[in-house]
Every structure is written in structure tokens, then in C-alpha cells.
Protein backbone atom coordinates (compact mmCIF):
# COMPACT_ATOMS: atom_id res chain seq x y z
CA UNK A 1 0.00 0.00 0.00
CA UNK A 2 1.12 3.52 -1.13
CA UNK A 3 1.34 6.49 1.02
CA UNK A 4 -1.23 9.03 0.09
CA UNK A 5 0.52 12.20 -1.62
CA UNK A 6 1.70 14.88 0.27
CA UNK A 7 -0.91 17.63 0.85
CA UNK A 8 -3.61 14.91 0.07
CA UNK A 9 -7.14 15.82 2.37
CA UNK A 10 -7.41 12.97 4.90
CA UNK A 11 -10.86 10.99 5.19
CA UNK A 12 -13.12 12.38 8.08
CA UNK A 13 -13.02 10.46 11.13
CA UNK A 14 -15.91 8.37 12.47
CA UNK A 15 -16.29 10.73 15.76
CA UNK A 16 -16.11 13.88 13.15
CA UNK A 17 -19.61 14.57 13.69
CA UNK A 18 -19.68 14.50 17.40
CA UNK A 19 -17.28 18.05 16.53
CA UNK A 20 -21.00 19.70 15.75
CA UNK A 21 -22.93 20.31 19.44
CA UNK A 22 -26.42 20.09 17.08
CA UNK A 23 -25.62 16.25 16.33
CA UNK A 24 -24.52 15.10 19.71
CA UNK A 25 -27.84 16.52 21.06
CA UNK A 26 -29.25 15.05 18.28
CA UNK A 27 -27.52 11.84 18.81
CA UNK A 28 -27.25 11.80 22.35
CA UNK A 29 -31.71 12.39 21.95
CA UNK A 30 -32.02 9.72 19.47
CA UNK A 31 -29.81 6.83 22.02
CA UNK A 32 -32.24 7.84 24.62
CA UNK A 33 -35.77 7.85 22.58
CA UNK A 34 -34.86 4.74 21.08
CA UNK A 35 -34.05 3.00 24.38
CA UNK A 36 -37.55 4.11 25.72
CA UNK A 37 -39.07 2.66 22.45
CA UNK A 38 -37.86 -0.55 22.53
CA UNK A 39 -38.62 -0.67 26.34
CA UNK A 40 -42.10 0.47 25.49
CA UNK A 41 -42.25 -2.19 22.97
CA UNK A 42 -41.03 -5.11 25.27
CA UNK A 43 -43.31 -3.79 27.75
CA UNK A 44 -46.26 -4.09 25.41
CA UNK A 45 -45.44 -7.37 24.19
CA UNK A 46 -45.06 -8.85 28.16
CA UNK A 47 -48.08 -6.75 29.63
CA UNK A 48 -50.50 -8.53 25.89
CA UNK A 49 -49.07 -11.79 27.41
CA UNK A 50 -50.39 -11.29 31.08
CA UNK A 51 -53.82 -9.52 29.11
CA UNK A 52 -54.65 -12.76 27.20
CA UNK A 53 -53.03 -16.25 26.35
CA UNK A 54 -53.71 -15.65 22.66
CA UNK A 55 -50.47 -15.77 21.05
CA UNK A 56 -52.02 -13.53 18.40
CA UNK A 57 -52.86 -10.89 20.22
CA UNK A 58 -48.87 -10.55 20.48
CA UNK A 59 -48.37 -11.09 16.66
CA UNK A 60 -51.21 -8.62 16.10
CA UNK A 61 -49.19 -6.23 18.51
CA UNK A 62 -46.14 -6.09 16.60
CA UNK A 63 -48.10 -6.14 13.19
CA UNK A 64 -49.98 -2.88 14.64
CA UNK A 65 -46.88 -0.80 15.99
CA UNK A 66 -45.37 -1.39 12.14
CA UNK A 67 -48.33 -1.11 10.07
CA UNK A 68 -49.17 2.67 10.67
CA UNK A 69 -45.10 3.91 9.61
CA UNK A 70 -46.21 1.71 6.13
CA UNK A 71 -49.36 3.40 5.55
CA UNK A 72 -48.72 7.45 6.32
CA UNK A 73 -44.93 7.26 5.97
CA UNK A 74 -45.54 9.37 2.69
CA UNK A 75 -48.01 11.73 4.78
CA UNK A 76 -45.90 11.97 7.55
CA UNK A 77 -42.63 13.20 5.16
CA UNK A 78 -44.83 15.71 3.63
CA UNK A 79 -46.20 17.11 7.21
CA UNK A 80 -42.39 17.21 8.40
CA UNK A 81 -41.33 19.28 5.25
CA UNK A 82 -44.51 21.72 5.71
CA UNK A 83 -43.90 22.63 8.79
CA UNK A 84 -41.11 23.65 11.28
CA UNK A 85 -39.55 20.15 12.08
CA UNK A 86 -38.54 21.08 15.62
CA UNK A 87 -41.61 22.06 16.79
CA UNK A 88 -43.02 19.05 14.57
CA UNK A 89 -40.74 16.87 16.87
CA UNK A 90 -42.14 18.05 19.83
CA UNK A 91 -45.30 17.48 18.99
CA UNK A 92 -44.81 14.60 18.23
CA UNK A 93 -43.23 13.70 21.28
CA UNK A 94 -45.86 15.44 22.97
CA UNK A 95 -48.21 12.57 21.73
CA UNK A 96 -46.29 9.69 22.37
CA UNK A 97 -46.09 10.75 26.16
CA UNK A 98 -49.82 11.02 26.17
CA UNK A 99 -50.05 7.64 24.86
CA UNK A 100 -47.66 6.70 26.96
CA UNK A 101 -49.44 8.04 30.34
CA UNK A 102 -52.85 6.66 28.71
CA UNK A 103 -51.48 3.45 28.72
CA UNK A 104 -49.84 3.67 32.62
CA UNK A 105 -53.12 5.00 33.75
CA UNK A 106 -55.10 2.37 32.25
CA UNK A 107 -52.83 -0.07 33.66
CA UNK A 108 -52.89 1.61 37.52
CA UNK A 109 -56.39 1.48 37.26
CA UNK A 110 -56.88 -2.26 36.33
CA UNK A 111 -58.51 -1.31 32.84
CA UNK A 112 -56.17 -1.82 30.35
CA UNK A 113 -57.33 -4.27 27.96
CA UNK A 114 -55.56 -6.37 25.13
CA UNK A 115 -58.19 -4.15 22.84
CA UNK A 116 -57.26 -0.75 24.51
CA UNK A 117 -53.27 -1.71 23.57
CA UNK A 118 -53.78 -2.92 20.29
CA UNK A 119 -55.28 0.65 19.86
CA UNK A 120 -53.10 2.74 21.76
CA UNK A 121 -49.42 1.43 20.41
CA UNK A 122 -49.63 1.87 17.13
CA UNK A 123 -50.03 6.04 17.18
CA UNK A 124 -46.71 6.69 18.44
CA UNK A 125 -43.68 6.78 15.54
CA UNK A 126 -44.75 7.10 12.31
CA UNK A 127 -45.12 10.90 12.12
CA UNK A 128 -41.98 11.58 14.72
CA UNK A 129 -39.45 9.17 12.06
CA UNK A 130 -39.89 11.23 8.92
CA UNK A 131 -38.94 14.75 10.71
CA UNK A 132 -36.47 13.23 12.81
CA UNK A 133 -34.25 12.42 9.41
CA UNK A 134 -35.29 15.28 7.77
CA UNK A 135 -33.76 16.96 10.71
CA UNK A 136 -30.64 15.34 10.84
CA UNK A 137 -29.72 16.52 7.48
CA UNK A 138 -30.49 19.81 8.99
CA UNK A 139 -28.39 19.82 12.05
CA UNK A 140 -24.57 18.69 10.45
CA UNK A 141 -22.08 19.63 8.56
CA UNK A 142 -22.34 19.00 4.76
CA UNK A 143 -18.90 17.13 5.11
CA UNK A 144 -19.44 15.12 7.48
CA UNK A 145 -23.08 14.34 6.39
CA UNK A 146 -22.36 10.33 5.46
CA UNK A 147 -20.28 9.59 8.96
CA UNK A 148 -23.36 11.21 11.07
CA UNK A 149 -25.74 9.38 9.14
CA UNK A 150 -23.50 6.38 10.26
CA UNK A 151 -23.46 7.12 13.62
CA UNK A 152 -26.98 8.09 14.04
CA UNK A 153 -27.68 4.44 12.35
CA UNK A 154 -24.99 2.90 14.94
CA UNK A 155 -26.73 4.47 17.65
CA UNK A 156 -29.59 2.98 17.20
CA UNK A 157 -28.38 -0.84 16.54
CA UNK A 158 -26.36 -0.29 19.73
CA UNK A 159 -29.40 -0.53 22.33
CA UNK A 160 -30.99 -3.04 20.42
């Protein structure tokens, strides 16, 4: 292998993003959401399994938290470019914690229902995605646009 010639640009590094405080918010914020989502959605699946001993009420459960980003993923991307995608996020976010306290009220009160969270899970991150990668375009560097994308895909295999 040849050395590169002298006054050659050297390849970004992988932690060249983190260099930009709007991505490691933005990173740091997508680590953390994720981790709640996939605790949300092993909660779900264990709480349907206490509800009922139909295993397709679980099936159904993880058919109904992806069916919703395959139907208005195409509505969702056009509502994220219309309007301003951080307060679009919070919205957004908003929501999901009023599902989410729906769903822990229900619970504390002894009426949640397999029905009530086959209706309930599936309105949380269809509408959040599409703004959320709109937005991480936004937030970096043009040069370092691939090895953020990277990372931001890293982070979100890592909890998983």
C-alpha cells in the first residue's frame, strides 16, 4: 500500500460529527428515545401476554406498531417538510407521552385491555421518524453528512 501524496485531504473520522454540538444533542436524543421505544415495545409485548393467552394478540401487537409507519410514511414526510420540524418533533413527542401516560393510567387502574393496547401502540412513531431524518440533514455539517448518518444508524443498533 502507497502512502497518500503529500498535501492529500485525509478521510473524516468516524467521531467527526460528534465536533457539531447540534448532532450530539441530536444523537445523544435519538440513544435515549430509542431505548424508551424498545422498552415500550417489550413492555407491550409482556403486559399482551399477562392480558390474554392468545399468542395472536402478540403477533397482532407487533403487526400494529409497524403497520401505521407503512401506511402514512408518505403523509408523515410531507407534514415534516410543511412545517417547522422542531416544533413538529415536539409534537410529536408530545403525543407519544400522552399515549404513553394513557397506557400507565389504564394499567394503575386495572382497565387496560388487550383491545385498549392494540389501539393505543400503534399512534406513536410514524409521524416523529420522517422529521427526525429530515432533521438530521439539517443539524450537520455537509462534510461530514455520510459519517453522522452512520453514527446516528450505529446508535440505534447499539441498544438493540
Amino acid at each position: 500500500m502507497s502512502a497518500p501524496p503529500p498535501g492529500a485531504a485525509r478521510p473524516a473520522s468516524a467521531f467527526a460529527p460528534f465536533g457539531n454540538r447540534a448532532f450530539r444533542l441530536l444523537w445523544t436524543a435519538n440513544v435515549l428515545s430509542n431505548t424508551g421505544g424498545w422498552m415500550a415495545t417489550t413492555g407491550a409485548a409482556w403486559e399482551m401476554t399477562s392480558l390474554t393467552q392468545e399468542p395472536i394478540f402478540v403477533a397482532l401487537l407487533s403487526a400494529a406498531g409497524t403497520l401505521p409507519m407503512f401506511l402514512f410514511c408518505f403523509f408523515a414526510g410531507v407534514l415534516a417538510d410543511r412545517f417547522d420540524r422542531r416544533r413538529y418533533i415536539i409534537v410529536c413527542q408530545v403525543w407519544m407521552m400522552g399515549v404513553a401516560a394513557a397506557l400507565a393510567v389504564l394499567a394503575f387502574f386495572g382497565q387496560l385491555d388487550h383491545w385498549s393496547l392494540l389501539g393505543l401502540i400503534p399512534t406513536d412513531r410514524t409521524h416523529d421518524s420522517s422529521a427526525h431524518r429530515r432533521l438530521v440533514m439539517d443539524a450537520i455539517l455537509c462534510g461530514v453528512a455520510s459519517r453522522s448518518v452512520q453514527a446516528l444508524q450505529q446508535a440505534s443498533t447499539m441498544a438493540s
